[in-house]
C-alpha atoms as a PDB file:
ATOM      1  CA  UNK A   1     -26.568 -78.786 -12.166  1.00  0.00           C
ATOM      2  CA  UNK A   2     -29.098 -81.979 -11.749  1.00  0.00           C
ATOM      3  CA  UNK A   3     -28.501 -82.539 -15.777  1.00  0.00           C
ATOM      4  CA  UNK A   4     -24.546 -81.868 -15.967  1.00  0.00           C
ATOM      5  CA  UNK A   5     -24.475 -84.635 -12.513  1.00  0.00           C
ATOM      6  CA  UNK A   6     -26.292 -86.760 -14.258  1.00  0.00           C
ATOM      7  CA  UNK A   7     -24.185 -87.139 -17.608  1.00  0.00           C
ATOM      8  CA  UNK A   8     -21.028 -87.325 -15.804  1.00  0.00           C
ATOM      9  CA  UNK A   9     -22.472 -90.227 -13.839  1.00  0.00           C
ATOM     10  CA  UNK A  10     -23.864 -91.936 -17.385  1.00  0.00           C
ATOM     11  CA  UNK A  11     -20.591 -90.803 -18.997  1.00  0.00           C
ATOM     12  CA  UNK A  12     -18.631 -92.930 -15.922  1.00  0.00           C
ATOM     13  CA  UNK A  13     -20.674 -96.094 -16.003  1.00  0.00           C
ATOM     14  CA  UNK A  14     -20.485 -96.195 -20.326  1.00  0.00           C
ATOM     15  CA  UNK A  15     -16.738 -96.005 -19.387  1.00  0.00           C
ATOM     16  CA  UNK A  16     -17.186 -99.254 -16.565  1.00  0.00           C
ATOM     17  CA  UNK A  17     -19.535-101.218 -18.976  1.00  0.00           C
ATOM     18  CA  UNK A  18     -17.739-100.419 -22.178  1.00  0.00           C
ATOM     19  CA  UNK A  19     -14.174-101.998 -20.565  1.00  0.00           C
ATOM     20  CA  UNK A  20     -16.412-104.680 -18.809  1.00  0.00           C
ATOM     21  CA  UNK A  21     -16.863-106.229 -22.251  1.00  0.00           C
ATOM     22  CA  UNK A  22     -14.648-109.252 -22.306  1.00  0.00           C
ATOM     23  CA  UNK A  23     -14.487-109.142 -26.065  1.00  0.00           C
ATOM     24  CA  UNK A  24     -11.345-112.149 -25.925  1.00  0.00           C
ATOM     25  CA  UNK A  25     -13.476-114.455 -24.420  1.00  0.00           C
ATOM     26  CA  UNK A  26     -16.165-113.985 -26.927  1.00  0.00           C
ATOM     27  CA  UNK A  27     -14.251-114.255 -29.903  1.00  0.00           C
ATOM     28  CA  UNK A  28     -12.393-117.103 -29.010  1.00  0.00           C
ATOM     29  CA  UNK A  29     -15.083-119.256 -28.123  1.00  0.00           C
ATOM     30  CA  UNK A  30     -16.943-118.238 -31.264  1.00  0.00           C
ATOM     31  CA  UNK A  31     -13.949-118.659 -33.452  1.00  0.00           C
ATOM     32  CA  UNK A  32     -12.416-121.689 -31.550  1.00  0.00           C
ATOM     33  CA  UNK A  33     -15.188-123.120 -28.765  1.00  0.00           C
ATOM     34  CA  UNK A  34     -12.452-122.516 -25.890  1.00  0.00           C
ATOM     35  CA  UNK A  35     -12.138-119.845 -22.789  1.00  0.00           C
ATOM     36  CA  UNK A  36      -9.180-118.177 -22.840  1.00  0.00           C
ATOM     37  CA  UNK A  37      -9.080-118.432 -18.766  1.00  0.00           C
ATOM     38  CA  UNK A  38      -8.294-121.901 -19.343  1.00  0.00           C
ATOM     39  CA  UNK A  39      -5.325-122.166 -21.128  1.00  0.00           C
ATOM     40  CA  UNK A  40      -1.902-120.810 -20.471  1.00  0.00           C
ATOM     41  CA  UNK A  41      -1.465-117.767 -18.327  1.00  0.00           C
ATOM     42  CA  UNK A  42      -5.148-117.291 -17.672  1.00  0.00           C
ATOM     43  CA  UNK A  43      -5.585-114.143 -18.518  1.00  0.00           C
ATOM     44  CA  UNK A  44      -8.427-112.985 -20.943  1.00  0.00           C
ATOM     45  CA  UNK A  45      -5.994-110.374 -22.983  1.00  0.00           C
ATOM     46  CA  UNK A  46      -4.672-109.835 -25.890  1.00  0.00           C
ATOM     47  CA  UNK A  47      -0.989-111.664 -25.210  1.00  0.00           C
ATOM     48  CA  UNK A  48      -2.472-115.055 -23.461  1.00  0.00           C
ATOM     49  CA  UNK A  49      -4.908-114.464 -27.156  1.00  0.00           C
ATOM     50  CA  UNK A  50      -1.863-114.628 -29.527  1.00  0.00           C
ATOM     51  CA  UNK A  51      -0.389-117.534 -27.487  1.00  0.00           C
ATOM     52  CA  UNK A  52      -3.782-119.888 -27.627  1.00  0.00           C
ATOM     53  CA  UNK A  53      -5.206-118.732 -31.062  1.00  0.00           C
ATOM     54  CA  UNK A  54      -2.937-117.367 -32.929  1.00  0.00           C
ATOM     55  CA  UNK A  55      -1.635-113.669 -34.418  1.00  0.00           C
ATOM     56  CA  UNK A  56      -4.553-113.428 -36.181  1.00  0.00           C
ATOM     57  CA  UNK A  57      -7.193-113.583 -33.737  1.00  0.00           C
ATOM     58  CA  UNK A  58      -4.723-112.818 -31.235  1.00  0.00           C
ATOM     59  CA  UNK A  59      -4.068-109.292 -32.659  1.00  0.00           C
ATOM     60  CA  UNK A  60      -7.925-108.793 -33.665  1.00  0.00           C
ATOM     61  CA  UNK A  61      -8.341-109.053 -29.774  1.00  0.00           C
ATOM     62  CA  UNK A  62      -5.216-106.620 -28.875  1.00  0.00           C
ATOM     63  CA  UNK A  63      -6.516-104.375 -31.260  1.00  0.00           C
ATOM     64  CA  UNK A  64     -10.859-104.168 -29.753  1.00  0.00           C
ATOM     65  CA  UNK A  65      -9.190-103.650 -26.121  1.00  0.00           C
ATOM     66  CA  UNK A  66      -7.673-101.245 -27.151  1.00  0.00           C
ATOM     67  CA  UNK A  67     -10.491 -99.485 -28.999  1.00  0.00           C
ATOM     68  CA  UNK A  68     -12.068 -99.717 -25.710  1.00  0.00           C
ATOM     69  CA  UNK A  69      -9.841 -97.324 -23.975  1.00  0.00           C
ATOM     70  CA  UNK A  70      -9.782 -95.017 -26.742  1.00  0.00           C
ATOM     71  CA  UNK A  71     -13.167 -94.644 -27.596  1.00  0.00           C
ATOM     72  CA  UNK A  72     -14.414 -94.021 -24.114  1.00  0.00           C
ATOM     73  CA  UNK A  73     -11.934 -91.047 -23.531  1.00  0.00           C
ATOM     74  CA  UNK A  74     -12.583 -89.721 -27.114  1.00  0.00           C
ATOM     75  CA  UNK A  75     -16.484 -89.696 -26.590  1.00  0.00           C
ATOM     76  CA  UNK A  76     -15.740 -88.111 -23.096  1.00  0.00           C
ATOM     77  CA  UNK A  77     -13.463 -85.424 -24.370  1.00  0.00           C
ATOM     78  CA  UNK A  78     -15.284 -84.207 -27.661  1.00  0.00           C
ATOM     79  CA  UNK A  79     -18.705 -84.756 -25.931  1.00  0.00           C
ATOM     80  CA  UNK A  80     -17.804 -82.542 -22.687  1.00  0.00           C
ATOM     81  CA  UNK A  81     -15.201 -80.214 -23.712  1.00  0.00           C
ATOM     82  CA  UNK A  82     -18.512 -79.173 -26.100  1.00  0.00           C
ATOM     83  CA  UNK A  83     -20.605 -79.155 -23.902  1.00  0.00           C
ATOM     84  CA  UNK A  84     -19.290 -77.473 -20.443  1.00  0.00           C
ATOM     85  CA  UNK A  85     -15.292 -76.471 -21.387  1.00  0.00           C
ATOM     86  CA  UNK A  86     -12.259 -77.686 -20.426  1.00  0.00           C
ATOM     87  CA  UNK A  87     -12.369 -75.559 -17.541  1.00  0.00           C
ATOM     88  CA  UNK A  88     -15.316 -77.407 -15.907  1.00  0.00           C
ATOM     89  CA  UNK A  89     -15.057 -79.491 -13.310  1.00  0.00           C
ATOM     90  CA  UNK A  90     -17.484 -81.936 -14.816  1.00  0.00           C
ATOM     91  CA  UNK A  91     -15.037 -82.252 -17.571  1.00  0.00           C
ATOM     92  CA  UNK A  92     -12.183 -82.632 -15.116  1.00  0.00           C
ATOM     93  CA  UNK A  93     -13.879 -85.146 -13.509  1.00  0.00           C
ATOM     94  CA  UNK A  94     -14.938 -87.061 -16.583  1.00  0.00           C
ATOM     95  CA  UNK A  95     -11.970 -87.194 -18.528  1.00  0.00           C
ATOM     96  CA  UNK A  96     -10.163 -88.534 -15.440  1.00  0.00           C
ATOM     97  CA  UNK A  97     -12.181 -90.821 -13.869  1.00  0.00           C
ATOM     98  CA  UNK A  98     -13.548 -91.908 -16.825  1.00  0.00           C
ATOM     99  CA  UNK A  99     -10.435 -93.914 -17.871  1.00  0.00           C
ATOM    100  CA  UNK A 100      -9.988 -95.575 -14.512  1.00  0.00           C
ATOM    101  CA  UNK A 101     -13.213 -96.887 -14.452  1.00  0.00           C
ATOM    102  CA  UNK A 102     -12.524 -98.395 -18.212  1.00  0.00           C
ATOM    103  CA  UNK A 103      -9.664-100.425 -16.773  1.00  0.00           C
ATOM    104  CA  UNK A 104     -11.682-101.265 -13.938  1.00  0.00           C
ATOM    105  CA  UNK A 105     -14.386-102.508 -15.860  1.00  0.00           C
ATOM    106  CA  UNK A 106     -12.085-104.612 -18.042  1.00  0.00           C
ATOM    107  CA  UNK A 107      -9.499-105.928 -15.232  1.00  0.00           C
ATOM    108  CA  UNK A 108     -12.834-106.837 -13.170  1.00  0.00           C
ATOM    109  CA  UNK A 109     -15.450-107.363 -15.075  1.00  0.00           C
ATOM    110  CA  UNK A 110     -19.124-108.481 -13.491  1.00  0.00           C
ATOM    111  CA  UNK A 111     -19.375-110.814 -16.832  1.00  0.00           C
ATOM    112  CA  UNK A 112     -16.385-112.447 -15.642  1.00  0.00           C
ATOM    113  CA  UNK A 113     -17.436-112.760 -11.872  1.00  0.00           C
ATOM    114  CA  UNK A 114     -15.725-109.672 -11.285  1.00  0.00           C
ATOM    115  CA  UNK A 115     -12.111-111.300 -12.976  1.00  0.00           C
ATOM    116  CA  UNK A 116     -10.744-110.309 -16.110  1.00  0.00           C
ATOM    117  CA  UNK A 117      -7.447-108.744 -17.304  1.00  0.00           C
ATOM    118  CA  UNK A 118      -4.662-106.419 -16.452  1.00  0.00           C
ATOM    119  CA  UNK A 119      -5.952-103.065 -18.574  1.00  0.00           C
ATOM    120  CA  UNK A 120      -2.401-102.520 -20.420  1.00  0.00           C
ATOM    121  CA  UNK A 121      -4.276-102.470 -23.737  1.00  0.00           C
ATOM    122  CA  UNK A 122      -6.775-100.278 -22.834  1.00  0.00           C
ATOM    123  CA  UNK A 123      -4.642 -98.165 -20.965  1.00  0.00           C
ATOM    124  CA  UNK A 124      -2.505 -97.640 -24.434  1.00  0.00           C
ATOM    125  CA  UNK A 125      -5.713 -96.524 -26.029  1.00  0.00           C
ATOM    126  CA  UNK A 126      -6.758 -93.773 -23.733  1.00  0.00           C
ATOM    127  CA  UNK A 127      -2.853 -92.340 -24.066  1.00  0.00           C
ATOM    128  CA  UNK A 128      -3.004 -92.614 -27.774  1.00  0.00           C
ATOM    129  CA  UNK A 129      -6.257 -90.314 -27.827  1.00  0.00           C
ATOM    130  CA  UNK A 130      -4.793 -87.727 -24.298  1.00  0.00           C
ATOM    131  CA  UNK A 131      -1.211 -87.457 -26.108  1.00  0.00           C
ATOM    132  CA  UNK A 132       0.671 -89.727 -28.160  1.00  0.00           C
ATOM    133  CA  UNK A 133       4.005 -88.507 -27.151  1.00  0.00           C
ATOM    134  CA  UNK A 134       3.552 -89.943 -22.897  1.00  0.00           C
ATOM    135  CA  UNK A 135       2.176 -93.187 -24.663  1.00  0.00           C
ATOM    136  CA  UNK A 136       5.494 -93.417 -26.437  1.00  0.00           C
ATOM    137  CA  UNK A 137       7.238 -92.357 -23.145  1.00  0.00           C
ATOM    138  CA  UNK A 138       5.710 -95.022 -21.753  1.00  0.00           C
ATOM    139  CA  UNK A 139       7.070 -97.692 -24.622  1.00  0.00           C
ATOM    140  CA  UNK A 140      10.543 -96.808 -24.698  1.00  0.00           C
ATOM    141  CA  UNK A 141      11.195 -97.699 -21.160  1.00  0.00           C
ATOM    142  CA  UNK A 142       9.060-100.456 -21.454  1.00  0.00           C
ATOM    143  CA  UNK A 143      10.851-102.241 -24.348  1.00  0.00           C
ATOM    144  CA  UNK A 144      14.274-101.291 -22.743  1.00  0.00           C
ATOM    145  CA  UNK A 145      13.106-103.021 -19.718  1.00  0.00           C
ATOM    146  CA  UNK A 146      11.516-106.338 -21.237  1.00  0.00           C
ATOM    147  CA  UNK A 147      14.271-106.185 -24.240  1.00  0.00           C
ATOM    148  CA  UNK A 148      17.653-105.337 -22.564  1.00  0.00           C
ATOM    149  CA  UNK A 149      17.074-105.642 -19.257  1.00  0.00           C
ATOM    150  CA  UNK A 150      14.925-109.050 -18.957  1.00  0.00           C
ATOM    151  CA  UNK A 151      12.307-107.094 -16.579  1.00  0.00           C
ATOM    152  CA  UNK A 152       9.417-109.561 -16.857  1.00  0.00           C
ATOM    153  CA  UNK A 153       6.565-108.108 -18.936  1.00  0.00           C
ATOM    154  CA  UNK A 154       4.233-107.271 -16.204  1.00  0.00           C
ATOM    155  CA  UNK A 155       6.688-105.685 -13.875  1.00  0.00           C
ATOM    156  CA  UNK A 156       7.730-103.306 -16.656  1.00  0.00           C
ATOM    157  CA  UNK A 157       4.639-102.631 -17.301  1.00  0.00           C
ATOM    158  CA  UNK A 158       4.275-101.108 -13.489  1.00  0.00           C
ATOM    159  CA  UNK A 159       8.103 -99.560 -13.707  1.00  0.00           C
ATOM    160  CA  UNK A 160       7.395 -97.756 -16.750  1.00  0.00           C
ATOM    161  CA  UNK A 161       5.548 -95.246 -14.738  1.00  0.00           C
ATOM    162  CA  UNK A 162       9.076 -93.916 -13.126  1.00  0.00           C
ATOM    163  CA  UNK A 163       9.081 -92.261 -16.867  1.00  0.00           C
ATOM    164  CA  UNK A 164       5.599 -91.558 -18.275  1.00  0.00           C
ATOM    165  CA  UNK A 165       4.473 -90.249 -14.792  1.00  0.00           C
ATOM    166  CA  UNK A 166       6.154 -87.150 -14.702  1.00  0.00           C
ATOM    167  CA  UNK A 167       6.018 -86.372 -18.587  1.00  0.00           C
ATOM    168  CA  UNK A 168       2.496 -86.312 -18.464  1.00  0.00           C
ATOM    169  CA  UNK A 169       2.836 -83.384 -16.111  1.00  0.00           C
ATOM    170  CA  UNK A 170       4.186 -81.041 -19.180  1.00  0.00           C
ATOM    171  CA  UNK A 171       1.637 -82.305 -21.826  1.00  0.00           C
ATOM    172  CA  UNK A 172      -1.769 -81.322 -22.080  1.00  0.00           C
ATOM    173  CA  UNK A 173      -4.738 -83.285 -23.558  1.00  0.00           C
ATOM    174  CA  UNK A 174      -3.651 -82.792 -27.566  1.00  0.00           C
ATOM    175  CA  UNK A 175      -4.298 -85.457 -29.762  1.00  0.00           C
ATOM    176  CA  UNK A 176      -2.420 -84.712 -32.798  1.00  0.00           C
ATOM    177  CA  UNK A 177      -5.211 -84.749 -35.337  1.00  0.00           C
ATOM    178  CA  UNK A 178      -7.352 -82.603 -33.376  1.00  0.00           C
ATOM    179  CA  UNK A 179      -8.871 -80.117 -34.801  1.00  0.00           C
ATOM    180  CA  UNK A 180      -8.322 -77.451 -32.424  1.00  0.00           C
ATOM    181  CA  UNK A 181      -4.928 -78.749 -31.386  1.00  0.00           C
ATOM    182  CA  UNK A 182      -3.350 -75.320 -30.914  1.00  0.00           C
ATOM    183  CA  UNK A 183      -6.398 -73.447 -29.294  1.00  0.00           C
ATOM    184  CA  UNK A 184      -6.092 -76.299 -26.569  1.00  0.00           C
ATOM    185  CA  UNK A 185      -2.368 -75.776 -25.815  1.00  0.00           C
ATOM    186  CA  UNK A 186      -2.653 -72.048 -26.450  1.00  0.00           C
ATOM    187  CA  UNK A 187      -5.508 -72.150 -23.274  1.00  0.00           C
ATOM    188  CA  UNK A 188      -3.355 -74.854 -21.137  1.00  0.00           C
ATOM    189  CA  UNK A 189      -0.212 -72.595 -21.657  1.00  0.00           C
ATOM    190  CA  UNK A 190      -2.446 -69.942 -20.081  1.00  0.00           C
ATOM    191  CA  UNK A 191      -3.958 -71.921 -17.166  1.00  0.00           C
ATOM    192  CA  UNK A 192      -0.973 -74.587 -16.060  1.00  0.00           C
ATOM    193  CA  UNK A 193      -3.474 -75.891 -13.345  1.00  0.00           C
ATOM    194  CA  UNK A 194      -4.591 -77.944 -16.864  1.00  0.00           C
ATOM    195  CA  UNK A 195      -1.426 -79.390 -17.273  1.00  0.00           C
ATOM    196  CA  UNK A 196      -2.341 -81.692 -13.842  1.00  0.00           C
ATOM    197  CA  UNK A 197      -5.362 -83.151 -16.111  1.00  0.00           C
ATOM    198  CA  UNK A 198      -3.300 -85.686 -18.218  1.00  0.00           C
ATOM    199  CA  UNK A 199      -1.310 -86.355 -15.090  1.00  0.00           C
ATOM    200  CA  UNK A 200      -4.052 -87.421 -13.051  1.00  0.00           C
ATOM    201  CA  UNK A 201      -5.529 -89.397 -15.777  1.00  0.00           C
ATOM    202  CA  UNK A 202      -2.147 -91.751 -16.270  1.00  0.00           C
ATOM    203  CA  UNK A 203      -2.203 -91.658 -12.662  1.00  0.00           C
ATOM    204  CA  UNK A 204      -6.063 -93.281 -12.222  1.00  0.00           C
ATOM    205  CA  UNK A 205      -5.244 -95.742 -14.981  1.00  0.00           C
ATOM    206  CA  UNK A 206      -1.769 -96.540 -13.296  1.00  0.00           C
ATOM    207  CA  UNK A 207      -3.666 -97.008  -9.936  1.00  0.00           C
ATOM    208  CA  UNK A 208      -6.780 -99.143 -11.717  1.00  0.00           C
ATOM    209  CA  UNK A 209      -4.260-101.480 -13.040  1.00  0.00           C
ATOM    210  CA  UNK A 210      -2.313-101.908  -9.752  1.00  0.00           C
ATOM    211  CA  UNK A 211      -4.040-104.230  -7.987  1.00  0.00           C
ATOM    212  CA  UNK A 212      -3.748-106.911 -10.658  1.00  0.00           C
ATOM    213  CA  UNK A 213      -0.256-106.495 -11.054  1.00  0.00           C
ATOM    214  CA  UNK A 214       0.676-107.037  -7.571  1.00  0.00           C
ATOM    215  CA  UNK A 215       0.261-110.769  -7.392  1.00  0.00           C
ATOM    216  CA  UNK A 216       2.894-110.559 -10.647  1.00  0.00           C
ATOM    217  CA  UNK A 217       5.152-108.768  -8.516  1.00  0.00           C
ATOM    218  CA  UNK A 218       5.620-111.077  -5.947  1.00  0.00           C
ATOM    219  CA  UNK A 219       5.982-113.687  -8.381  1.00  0.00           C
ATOM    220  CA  UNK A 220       8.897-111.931  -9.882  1.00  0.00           C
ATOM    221  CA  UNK A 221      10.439-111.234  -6.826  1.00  0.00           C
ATOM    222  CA  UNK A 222      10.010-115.147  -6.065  1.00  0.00           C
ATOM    223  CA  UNK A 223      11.786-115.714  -9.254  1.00  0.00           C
ATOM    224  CA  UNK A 224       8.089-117.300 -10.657  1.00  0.00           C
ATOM    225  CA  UNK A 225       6.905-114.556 -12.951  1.00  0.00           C
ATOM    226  CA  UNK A 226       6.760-115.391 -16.869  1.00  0.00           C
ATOM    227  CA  UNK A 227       8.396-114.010 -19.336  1.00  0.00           C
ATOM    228  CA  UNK A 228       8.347-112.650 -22.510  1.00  0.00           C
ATOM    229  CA  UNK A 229      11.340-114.595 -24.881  1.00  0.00           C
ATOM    230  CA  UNK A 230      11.370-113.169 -28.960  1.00  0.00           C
ATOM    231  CA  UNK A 231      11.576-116.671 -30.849  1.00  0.00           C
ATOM    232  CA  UNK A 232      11.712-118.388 -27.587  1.00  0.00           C
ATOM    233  CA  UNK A 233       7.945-117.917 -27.008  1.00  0.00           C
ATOM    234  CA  UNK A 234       6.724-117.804 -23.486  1.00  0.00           C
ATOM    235  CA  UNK A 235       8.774-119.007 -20.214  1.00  0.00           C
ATOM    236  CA  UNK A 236       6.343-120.265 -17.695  1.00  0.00           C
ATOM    237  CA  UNK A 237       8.159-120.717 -14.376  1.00  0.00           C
ATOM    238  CA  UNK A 238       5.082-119.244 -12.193  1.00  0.00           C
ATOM    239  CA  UNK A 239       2.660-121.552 -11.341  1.00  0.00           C
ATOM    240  CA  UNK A 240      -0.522-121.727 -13.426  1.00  0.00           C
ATOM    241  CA  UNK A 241      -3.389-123.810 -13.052  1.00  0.00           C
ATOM    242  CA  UNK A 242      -3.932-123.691 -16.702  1.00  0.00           C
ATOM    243  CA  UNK A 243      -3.642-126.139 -19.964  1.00  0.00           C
ATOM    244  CA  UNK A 244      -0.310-124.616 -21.593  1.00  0.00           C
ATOM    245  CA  UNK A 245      -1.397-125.057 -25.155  1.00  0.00           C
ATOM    246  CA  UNK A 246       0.044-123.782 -27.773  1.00  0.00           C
ATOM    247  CA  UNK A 247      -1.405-123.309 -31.379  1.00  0.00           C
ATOM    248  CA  UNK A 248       1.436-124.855 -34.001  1.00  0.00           C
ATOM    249  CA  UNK A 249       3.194-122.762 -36.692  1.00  0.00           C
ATOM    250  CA  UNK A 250       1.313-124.638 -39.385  1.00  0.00           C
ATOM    251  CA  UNK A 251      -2.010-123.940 -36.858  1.00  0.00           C
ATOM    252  CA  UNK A 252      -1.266-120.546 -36.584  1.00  0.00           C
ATOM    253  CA  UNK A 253      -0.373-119.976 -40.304  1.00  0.00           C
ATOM    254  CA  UNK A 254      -4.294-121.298 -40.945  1.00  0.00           C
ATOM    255  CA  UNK A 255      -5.334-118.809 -39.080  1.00  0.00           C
END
């Protein structure tokens, strides 16, 4: 019992440190000498990345944070579903935990003084690996909300939970390419109880995100929350203590 405690406590902190990372701050002062904290929304992610250095580096960041949620839960899964079963509670624990404590690490990250970003990209990784089809429950709503509605980003990003929420409750853990796919839905088909698994891990990640979403809340519900415009760019009417600068199109087609 000593050794199983004992990699489910290194499995959980790999999970904290490996979100912790703040990969967009690196890269953009390598690549460009500036902090992303200081310029436009603030946030080290991969949008407030695209707006300050371009698609280029802006997507190369979107794309790392969200290698950080899915590698995590991938390592988790194959590494304790071989080692104890899906029906251990160390594996329960791990799988479910271990993606909280990703966003955690990113959204408050001790290299950042405990700051950092919201966890929406790593939070897209870990569904893509537990089951693609709540991750694209959790876009459709989302771009309906943003796109037709005029929700502000991170508000949708909150709401779409209404939708993916309950899905999750009649999908197992099945990534599509996985080898043993059908002996995992064959075993969750007999023993529902495994069904609450992907639930409760959309459900940690939903909850590790929340407290960085609140302040965006309130700012939409003061009318200050910024927004998300296709060939409009960004619409700051919240109040950041930030430089807003903006790479130009000629900039951004250097890059």
């Amino acid at each position: 019992m000593a050794f199983e405690v004992l990699w489910l406590i290194l499995a959980l902190l790999g999970s904290f440190l490996s979100g912790s990372i703040p990969y967009s701050v690196i890269i953009g002062r390598l690549a460009k000498g500036k902090d992303l904290r200081e310029y436009n929304i603030g946030n080290p992610g991969g949008f407030n990345a695209v707006m300050t250095y371009g698609l280029p580096i802006g997507l190369t960041v979107m794309f790392i944070d969200i290698l950080k949620g899915f590698i995590p839960i991938a390592l988790i899964d194959w590494g304790f579903s071989n080692l104890y079963g899906i029906d251990s509670i160390y594996y329960q624990l791990a799988v479910i935990l271990g993606p909280a404590l990703c966003i955690l690490g990113h959204n408050h990250s001790p290299f950042l003084k405990f700051k950092g970003g919201r966890g929406s990209a790593v939070f897209v990784g870990t569904l893509f690996w537990v089951n693609p089809l709540v991750l694209i429950i959790y876009f459709l709503p989302f771009g309906v909300m943003i796109g037709v509605l005029k929700v502000p980003t991170r508000v949708s990003t909150v709401l779409a939970a209404i939708f993916y929420l309950p899905a999750a409750l009649f999908m197992p853990i099945a990534p599509i390419w996985s080898l043993d796919m059908l002996d995992t839905l064959a075993f969750t088909e007999a023993n529902p109880i495994f069904y609450l698994v992907p639930f409760l891990i959309a459900l940690g990640m939903w909850l590790a995100q929340l407290p960085r979403h609140i302040p965006s809340i309130i700012a939409a519900i003061k009318g200050e929350e910024w927004t998300l415009k296709i060939g409009e760019g960004q619409q700051f009417s919240e109040k950041f203590e930030t430089k807003k600068e903006f790479l130009s199109s000629e900039e951004k087609e250097k890059n």
